[in-house]
C-alpha atoms as a PDB file:
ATOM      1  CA  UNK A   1      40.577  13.829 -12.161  1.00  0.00           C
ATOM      2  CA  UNK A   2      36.983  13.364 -10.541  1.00  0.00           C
ATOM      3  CA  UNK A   3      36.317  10.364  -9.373  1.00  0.00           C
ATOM      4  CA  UNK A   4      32.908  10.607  -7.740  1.00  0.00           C
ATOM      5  CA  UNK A   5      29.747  13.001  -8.153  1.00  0.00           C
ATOM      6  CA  UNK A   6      28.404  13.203  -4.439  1.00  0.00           C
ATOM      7  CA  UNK A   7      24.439  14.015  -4.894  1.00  0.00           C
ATOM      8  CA  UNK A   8      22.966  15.257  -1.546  1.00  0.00           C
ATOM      9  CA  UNK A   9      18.726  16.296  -0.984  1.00  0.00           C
ATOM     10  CA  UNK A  10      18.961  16.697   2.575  1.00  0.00           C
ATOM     11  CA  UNK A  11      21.683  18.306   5.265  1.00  0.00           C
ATOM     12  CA  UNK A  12      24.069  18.558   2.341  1.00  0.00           C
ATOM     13  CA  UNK A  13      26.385  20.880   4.709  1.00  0.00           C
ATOM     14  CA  UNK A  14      26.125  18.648   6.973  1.00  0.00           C
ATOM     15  CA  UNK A  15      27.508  15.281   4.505  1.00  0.00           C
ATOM     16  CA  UNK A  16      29.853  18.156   3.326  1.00  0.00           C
ATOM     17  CA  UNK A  17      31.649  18.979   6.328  1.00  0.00           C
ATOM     18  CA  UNK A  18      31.997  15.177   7.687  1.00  0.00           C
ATOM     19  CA  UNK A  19      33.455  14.446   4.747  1.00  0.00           C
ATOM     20  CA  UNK A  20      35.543  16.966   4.503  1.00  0.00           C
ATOM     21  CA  UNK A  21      36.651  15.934   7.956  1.00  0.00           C
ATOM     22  CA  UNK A  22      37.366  11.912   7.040  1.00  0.00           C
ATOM     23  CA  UNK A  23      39.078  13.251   4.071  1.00  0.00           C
ATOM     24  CA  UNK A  24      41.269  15.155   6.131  1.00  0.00           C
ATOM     25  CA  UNK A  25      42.579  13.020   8.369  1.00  0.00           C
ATOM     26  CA  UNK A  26      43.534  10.208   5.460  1.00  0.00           C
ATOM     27  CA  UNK A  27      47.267   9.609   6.053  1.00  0.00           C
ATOM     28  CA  UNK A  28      47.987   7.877   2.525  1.00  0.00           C
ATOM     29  CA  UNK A  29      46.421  10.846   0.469  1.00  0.00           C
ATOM     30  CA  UNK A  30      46.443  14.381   0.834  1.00  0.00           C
ATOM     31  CA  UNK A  31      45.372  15.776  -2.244  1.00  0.00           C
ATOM     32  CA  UNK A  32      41.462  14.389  -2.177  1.00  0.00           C
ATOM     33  CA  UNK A  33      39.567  17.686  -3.140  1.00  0.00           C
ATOM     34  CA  UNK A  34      35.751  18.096  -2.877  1.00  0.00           C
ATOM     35  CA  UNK A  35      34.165  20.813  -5.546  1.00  0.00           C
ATOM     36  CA  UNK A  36      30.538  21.796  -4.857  1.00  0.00           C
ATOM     37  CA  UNK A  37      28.048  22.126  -7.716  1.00  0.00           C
ATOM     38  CA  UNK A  38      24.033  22.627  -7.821  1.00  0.00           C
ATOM     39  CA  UNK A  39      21.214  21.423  -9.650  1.00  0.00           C
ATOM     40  CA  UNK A  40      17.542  22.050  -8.534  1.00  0.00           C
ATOM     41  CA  UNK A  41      17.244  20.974  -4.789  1.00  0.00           C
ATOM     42  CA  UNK A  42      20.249  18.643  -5.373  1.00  0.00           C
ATOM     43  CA  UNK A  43      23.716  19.513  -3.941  1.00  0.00           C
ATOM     44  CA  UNK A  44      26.433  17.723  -5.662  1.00  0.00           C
ATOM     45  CA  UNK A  45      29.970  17.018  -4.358  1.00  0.00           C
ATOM     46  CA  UNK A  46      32.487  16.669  -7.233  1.00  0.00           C
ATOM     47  CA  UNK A  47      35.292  14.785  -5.657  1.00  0.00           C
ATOM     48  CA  UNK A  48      38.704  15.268  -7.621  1.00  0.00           C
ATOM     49  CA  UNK A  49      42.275  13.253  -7.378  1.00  0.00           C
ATOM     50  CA  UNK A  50      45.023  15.943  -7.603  1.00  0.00           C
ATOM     51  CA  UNK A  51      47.446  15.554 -10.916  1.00  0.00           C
ATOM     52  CA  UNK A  52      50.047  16.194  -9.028  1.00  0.00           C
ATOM     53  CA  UNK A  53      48.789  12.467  -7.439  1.00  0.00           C
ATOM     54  CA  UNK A  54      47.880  10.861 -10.351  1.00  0.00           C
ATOM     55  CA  UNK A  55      51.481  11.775 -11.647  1.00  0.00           C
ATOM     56  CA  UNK A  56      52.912   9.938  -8.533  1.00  0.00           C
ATOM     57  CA  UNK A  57      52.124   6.069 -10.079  1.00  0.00           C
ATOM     58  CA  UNK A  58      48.391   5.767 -10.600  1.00  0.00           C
ATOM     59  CA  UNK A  59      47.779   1.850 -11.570  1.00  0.00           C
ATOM     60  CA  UNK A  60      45.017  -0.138 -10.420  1.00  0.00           C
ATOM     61  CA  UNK A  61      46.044  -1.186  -7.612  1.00  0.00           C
ATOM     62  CA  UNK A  62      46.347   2.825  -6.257  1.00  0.00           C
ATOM     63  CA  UNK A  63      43.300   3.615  -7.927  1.00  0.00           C
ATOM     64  CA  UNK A  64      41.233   0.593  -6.271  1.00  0.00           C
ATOM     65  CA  UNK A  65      43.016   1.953  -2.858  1.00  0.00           C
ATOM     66  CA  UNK A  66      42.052   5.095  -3.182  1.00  0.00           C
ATOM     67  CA  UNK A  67      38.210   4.110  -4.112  1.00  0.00           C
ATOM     68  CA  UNK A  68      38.345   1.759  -0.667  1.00  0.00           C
ATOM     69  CA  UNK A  69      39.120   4.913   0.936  1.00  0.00           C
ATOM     70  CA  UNK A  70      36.235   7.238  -0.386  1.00  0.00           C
ATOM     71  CA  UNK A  71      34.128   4.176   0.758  1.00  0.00           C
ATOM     72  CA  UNK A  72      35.351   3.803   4.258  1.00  0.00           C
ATOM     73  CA  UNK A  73      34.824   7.777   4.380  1.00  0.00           C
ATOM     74  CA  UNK A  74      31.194   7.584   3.095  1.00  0.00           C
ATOM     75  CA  UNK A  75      30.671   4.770   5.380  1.00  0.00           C
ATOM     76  CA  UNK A  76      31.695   6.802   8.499  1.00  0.00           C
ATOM     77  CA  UNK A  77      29.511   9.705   7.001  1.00  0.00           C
ATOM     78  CA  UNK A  78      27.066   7.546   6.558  1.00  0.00           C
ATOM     79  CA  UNK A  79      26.632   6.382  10.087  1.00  0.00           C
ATOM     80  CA  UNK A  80      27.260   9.990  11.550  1.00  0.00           C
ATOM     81  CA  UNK A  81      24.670  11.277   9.525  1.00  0.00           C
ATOM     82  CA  UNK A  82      22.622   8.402  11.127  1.00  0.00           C
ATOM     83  CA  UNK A  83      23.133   9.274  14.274  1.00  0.00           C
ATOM     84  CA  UNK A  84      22.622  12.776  14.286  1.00  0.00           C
ATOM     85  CA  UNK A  85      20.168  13.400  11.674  1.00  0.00           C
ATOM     86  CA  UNK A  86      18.556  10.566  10.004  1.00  0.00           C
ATOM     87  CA  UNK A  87      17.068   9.112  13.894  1.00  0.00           C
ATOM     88  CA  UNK A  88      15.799  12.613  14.604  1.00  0.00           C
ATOM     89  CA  UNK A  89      14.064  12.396  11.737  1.00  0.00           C
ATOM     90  CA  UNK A  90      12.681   8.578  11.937  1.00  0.00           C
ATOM     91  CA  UNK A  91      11.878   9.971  15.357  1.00  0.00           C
ATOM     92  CA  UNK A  92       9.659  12.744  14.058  1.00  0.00           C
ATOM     93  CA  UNK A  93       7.507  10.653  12.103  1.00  0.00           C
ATOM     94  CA  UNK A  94       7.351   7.532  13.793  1.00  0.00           C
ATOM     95  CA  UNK A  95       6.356   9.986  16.900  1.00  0.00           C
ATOM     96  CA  UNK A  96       4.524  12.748  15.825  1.00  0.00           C
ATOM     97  CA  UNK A  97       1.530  12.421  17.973  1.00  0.00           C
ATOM     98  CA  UNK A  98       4.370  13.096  20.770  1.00  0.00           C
ATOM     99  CA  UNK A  99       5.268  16.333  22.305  1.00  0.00           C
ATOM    100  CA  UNK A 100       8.702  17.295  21.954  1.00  0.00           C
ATOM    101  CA  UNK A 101       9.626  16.691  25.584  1.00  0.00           C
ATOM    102  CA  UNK A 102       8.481  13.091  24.845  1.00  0.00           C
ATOM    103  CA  UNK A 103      10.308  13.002  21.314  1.00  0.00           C
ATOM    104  CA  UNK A 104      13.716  14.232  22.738  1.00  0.00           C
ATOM    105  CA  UNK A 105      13.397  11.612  25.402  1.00  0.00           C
ATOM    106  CA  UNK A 106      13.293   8.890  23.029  1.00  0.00           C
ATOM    107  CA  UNK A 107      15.732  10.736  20.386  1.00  0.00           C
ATOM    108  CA  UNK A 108      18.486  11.189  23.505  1.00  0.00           C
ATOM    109  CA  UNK A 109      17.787   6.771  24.481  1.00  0.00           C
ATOM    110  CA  UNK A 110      18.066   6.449  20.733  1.00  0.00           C
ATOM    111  CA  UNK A 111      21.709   7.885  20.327  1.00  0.00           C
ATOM    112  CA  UNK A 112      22.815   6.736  23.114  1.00  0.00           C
ATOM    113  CA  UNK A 113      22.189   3.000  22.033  1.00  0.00           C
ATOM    114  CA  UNK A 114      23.365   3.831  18.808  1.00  0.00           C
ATOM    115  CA  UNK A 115      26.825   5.004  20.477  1.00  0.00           C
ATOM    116  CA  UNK A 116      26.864   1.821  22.406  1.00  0.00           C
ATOM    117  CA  UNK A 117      26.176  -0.278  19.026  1.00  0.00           C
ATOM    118  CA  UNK A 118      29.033   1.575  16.837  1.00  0.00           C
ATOM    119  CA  UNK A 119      31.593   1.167  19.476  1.00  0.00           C
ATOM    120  CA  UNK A 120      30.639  -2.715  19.926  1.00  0.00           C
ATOM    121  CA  UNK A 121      32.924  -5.156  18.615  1.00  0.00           C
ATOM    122  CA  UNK A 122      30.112  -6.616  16.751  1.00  0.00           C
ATOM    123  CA  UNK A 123      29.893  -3.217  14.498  1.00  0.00           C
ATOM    124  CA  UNK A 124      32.784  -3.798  12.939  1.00  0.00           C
ATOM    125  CA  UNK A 125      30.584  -6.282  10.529  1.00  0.00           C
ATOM    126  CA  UNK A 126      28.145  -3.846  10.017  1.00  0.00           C
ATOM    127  CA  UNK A 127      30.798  -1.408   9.126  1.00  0.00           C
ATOM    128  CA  UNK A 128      32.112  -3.651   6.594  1.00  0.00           C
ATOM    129  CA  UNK A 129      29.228  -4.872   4.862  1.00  0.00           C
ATOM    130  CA  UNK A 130      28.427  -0.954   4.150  1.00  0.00           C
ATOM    131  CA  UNK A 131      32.184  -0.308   2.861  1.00  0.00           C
ATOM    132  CA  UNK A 132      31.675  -3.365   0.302  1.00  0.00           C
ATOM    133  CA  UNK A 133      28.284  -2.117  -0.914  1.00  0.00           C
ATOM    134  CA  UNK A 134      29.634   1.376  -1.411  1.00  0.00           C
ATOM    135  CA  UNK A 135      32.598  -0.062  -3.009  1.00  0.00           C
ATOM    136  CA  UNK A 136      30.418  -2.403  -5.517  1.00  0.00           C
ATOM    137  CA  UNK A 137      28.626   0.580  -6.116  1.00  0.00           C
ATOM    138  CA  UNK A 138      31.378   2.754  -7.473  1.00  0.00           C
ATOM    139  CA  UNK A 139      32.732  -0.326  -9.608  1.00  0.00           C
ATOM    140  CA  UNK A 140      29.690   0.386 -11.814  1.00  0.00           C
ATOM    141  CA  UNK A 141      28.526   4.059 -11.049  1.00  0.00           C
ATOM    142  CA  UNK A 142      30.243   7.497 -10.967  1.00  0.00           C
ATOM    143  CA  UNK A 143      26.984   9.379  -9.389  1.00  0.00           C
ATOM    144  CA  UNK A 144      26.461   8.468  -6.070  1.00  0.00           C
ATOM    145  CA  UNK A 145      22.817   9.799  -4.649  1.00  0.00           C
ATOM    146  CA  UNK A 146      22.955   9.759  -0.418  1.00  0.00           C
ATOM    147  CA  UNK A 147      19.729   9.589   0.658  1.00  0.00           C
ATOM    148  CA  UNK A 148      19.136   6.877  -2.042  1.00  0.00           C
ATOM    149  CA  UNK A 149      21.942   4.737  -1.548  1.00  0.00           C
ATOM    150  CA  UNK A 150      21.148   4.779   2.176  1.00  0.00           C
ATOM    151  CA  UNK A 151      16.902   3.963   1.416  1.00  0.00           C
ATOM    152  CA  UNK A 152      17.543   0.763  -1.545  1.00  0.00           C
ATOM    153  CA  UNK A 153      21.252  -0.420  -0.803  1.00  0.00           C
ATOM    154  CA  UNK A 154      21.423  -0.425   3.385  1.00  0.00           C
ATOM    155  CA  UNK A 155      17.929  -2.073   4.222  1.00  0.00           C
ATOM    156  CA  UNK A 156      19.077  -4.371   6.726  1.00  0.00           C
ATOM    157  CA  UNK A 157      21.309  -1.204   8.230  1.00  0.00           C
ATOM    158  CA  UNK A 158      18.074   1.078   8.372  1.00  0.00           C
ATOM    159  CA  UNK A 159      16.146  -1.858  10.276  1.00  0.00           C
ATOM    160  CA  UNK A 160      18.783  -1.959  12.642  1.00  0.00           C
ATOM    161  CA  UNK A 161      19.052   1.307  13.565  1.00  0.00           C
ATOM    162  CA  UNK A 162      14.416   1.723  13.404  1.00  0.00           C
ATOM    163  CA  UNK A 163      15.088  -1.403  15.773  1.00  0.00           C
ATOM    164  CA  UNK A 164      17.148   0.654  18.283  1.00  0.00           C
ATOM    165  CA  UNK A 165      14.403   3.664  18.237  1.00  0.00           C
ATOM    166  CA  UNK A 166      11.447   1.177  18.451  1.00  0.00           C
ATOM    167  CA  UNK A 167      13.275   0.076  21.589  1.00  0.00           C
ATOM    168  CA  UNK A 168      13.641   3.107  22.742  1.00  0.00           C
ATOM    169  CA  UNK A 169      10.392   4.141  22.593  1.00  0.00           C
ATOM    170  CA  UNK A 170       9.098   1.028  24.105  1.00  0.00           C
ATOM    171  CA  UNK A 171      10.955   1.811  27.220  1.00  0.00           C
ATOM    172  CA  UNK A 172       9.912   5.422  27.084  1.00  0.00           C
ATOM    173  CA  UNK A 173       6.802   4.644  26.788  1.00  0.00           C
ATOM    174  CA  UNK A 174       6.922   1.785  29.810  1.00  0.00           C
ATOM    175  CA  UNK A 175       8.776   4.247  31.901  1.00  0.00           C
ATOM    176  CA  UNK A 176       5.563   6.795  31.244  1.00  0.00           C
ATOM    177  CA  UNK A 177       3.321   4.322  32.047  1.00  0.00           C
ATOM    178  CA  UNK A 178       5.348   3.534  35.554  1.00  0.00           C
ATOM    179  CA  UNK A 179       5.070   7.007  36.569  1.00  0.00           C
ATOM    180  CA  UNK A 180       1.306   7.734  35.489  1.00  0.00           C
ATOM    181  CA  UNK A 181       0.534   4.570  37.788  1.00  0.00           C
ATOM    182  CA  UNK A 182       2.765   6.265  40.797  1.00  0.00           C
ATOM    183  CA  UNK A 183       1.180   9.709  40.487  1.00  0.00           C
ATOM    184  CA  UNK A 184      -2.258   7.429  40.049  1.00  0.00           C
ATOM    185  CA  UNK A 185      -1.560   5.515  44.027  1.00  0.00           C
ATOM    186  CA  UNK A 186      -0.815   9.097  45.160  1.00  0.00           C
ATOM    187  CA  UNK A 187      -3.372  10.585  44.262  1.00  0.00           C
ATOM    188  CA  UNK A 188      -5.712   8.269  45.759  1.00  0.00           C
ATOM    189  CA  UNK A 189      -3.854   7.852  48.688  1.00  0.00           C
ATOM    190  CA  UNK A 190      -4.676  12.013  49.303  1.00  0.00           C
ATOM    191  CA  UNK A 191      -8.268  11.120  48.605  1.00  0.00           C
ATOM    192  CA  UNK A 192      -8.302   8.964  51.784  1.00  0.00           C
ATOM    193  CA  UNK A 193      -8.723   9.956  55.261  1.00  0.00           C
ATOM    194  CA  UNK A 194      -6.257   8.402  57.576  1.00  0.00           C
ATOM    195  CA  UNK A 195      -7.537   5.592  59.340  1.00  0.00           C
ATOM    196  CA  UNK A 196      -4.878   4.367  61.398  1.00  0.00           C
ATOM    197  CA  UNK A 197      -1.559   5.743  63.020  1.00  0.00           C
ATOM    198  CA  UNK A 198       0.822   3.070  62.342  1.00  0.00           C
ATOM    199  CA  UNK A 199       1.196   0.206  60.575  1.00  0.00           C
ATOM    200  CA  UNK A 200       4.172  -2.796  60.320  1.00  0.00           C
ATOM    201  CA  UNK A 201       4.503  -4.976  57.402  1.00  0.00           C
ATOM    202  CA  UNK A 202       6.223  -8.057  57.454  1.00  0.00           C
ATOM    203  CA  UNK A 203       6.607 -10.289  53.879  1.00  0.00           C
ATOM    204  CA  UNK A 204       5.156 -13.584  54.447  1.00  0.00           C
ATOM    205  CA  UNK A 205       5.709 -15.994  51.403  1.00  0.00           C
ATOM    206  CA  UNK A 206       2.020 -15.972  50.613  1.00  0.00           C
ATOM    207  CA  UNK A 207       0.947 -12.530  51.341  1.00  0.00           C
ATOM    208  CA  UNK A 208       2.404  -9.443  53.134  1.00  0.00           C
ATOM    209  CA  UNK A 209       0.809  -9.461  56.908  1.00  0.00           C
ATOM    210  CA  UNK A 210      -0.641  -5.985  58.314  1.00  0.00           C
ATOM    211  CA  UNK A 211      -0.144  -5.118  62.547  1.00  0.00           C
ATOM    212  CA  UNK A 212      -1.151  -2.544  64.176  1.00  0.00           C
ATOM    213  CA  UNK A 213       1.368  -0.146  66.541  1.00  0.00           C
ATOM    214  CA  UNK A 214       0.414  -2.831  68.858  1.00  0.00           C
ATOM    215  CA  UNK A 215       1.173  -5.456  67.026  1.00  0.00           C
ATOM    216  CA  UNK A 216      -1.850  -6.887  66.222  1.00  0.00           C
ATOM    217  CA  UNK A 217      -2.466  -8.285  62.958  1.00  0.00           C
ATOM    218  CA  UNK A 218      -4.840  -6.040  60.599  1.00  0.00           C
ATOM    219  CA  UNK A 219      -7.615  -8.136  59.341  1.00  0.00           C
ATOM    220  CA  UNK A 220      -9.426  -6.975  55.954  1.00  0.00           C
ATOM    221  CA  UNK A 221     -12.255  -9.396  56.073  1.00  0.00           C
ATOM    222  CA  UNK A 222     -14.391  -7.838  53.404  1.00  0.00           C
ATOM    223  CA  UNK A 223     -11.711  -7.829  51.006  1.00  0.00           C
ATOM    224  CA  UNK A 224     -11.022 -11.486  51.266  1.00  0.00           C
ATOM    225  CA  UNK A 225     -14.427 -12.528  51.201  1.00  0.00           C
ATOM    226  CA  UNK A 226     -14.758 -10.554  47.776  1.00  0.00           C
ATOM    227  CA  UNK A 227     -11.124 -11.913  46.166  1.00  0.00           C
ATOM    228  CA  UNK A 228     -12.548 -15.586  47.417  1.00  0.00           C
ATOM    229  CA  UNK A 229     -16.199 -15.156  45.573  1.00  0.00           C
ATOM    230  CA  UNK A 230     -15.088 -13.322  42.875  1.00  0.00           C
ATOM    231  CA  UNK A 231     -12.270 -15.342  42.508  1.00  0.00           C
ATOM    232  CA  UNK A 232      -9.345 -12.342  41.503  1.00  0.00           C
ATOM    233  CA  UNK A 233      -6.422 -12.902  40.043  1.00  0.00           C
ATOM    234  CA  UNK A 234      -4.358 -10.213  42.357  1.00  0.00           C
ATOM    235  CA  UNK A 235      -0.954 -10.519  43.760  1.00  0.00           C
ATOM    236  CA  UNK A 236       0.152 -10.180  47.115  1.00  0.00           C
ATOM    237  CA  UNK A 237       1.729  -7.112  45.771  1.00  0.00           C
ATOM    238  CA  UNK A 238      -1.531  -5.711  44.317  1.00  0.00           C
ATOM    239  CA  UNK A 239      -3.428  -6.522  47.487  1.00  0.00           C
ATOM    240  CA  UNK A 240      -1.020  -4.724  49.684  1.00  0.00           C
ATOM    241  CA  UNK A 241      -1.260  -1.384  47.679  1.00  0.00           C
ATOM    242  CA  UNK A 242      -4.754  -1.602  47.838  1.00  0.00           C
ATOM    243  CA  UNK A 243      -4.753  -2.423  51.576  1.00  0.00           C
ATOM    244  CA  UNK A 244      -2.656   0.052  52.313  1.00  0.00           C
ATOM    245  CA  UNK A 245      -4.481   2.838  50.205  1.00  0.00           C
ATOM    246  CA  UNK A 246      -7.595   2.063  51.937  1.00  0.00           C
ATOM    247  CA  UNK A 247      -5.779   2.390  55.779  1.00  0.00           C
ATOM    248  CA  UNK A 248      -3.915   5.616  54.432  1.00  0.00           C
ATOM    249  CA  UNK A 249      -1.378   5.486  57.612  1.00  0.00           C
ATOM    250  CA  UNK A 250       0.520   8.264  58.720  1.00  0.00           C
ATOM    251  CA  UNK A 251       3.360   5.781  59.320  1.00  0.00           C
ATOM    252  CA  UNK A 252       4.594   2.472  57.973  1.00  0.00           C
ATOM    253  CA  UNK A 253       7.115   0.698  58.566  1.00  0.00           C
ATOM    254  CA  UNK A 254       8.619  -2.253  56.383  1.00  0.00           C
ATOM    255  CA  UNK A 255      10.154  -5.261  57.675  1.00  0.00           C
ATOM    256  CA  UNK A 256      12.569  -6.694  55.013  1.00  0.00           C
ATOM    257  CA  UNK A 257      14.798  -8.581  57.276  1.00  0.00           C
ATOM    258  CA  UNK A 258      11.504 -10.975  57.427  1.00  0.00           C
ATOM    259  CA  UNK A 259      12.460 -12.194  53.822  1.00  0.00           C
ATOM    260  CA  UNK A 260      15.713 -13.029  51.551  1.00  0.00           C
ATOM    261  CA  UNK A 261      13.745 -13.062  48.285  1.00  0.00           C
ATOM    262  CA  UNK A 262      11.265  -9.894  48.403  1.00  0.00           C
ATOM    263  CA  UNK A 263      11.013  -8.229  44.926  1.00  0.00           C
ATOM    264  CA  UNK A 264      12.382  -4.877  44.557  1.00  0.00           C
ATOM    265  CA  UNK A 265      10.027  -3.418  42.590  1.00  0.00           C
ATOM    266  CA  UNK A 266       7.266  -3.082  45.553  1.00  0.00           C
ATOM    267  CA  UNK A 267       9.755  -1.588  47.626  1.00  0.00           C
ATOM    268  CA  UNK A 268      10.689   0.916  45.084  1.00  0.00           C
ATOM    269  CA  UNK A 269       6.682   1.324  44.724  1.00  0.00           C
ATOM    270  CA  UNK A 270       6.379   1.976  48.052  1.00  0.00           C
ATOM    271  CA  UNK A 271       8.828   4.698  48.729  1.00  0.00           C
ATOM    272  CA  UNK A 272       7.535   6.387  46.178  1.00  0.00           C
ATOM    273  CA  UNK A 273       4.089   6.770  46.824  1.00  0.00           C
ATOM    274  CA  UNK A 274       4.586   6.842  50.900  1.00  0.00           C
ATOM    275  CA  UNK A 275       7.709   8.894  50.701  1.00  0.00           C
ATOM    276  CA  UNK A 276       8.081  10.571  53.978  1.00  0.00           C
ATOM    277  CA  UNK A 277       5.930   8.493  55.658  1.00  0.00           C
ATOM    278  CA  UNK A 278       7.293   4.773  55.130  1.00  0.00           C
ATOM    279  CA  UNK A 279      11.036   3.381  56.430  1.00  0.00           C
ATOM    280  CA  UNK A 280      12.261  -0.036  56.089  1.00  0.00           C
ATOM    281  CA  UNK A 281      13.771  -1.732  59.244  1.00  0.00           C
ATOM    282  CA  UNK A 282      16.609  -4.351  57.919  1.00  0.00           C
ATOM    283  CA  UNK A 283      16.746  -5.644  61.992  1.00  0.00           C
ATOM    284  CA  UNK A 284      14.641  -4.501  65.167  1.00  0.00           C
ATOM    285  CA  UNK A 285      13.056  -5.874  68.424  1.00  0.00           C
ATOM    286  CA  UNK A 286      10.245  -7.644  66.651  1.00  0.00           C
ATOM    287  CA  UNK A 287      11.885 -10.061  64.937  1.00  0.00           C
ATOM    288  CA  UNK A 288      14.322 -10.536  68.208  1.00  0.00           C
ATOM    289  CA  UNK A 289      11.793 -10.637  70.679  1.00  0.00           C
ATOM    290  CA  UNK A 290       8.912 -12.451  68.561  1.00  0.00           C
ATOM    291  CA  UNK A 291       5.919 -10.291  69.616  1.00  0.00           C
ATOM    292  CA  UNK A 292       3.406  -9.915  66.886  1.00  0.00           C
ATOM    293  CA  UNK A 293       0.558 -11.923  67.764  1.00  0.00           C
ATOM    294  CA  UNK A 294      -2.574 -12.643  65.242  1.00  0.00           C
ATOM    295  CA  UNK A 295      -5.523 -11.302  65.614  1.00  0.00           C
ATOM    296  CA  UNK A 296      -7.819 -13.571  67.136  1.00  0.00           C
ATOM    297  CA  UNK A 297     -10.298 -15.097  64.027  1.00  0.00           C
END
């Protein structure tokens, strides 16, 4: 008896062998048979009840039982086939103008939220809602097309999972960004000639204050008289990059102990565009012994 007719454009191997699988591994019934057939570019899945099971007591209530579990097993198709296929290729054209070193980046974040989704507590009403729409299709239909099914009856399931590569991508592409403006401060950081050997910084809650290997504050007096008449809108964290650029030292040395609440993101900044040439000093004799000294005005 054939109780479905399994239509399949793309991967149909692929929707084949999962469920195949799911079929497989159904406790209640063993005798769920799948019977491949062809027309044009169309591979379609016959799938058959065994007489020897209909024989057994085939009411309604087996019948409907048996129908919930051909949905559950579509379902779990369904969301494999998501995973592995259907997000490469939402990846592919929302991406295109993307190598494929930047597409497999995005594709790998992709499943990997999608993995952390499915095995949410939260998916389980996902899962459901695509079990009851499978099921209220086969009340009235005996051909079921895949790639249909999945485009008009699971909208709100494809914008979920175009939602997880979107924000994917939007971290990819922020990550990119992050690096390009690293590899940007190195670069001009080799352009400069070093101008002085060593310097300290120490975090202020206004600004981060420059001394020399003597201690001496490092006045920048041109650069303050422009960001007071042009009036910038910099950071302290901006105007210490740019200080520091400029001086190009062969050593610095950063004094964190000076401050409970420094952000982590200049320190990260830092080591990576100074590398070798920067430490940070959590305690040392300057803070015990109070010798920096300003620079005279």
């Amino acid at each position: 008896m054939q109780i479905l007719s399994l239509g399949v454009a793309e991967e149909p191997f692929f929707v084949y062998n999962r469920l195949k699988k799911q079929f497989d591994e159904l406790e209640n019934i063993k005798r769920l048979s799948i019977e491949q057939g062809q027309s044009g570019e169309i591979t379609f899945y016959g799938i058959f009840l065994s007489d020897e099971e209909i024989k057994k007591n085939l009411d309604l209530y087996t019948y409907e039982r048996i129908k919930y579990f051909i949905a559950a097993a579509l379902c779990n198709v369904i969301i494999d086939y998501t995973k592995e296929k259907l997000i490469c290729k939402l990846v592919d054209e929302n991406y295109y103008f993307l190598d494929g070193i930047e597409k497999e980046k995005i594709l790998f974040e992709s499943r990997k939220r999608m993995d952390e989704i499915v095995e949410s507590s939260g998916f389980s009403n996902i899962r459901y809602e695509i079990i009851k729409k499978v099921l209220d299709f086969l009340d009235y239909n005996f051909e079921f097309n895949f790639e249909g099914f999945l485009t008009f009856r699971l909208k709100e399931y494809l914008k979920i999972i175009n939602n997880i590569i979107e924000d994917a991508a939007s971290k990819y592409f922020l990550e990119r960004e992050y690096i390009q403006f690293i590899n940007l401060l190195k670069y001009f950081l080799d352009l400069q000639n070093t101008k002085i050997d060593l310097v300290h910084i120490v975090p202020d809650e206004e600004a981060y204050i420059l001394y020399d290997k003597e201690l001496k504050e490092i006045k920048d007096e041109f650069f303050e008289m422009l960001s007071r008449n042009l009036k910038l809108n910099l950071s302290k964290e901006d105007i210490l990059l740019s200080r520091l650029i400029s001086l190009s030292p062969q050593q610095v040395i950063f004094h964190r102990h000076y401050s409970s609440n420094l952000s982590q993101d200049i320190l990260e900044i830092l080591s990576l565009v100074f590398e070798q040439r920067i430490r940070f000093c959590d305690e040392c004799e300057i803070e015990k012994s109070k010798t920096i000294t300003k620079s005279e005005e």
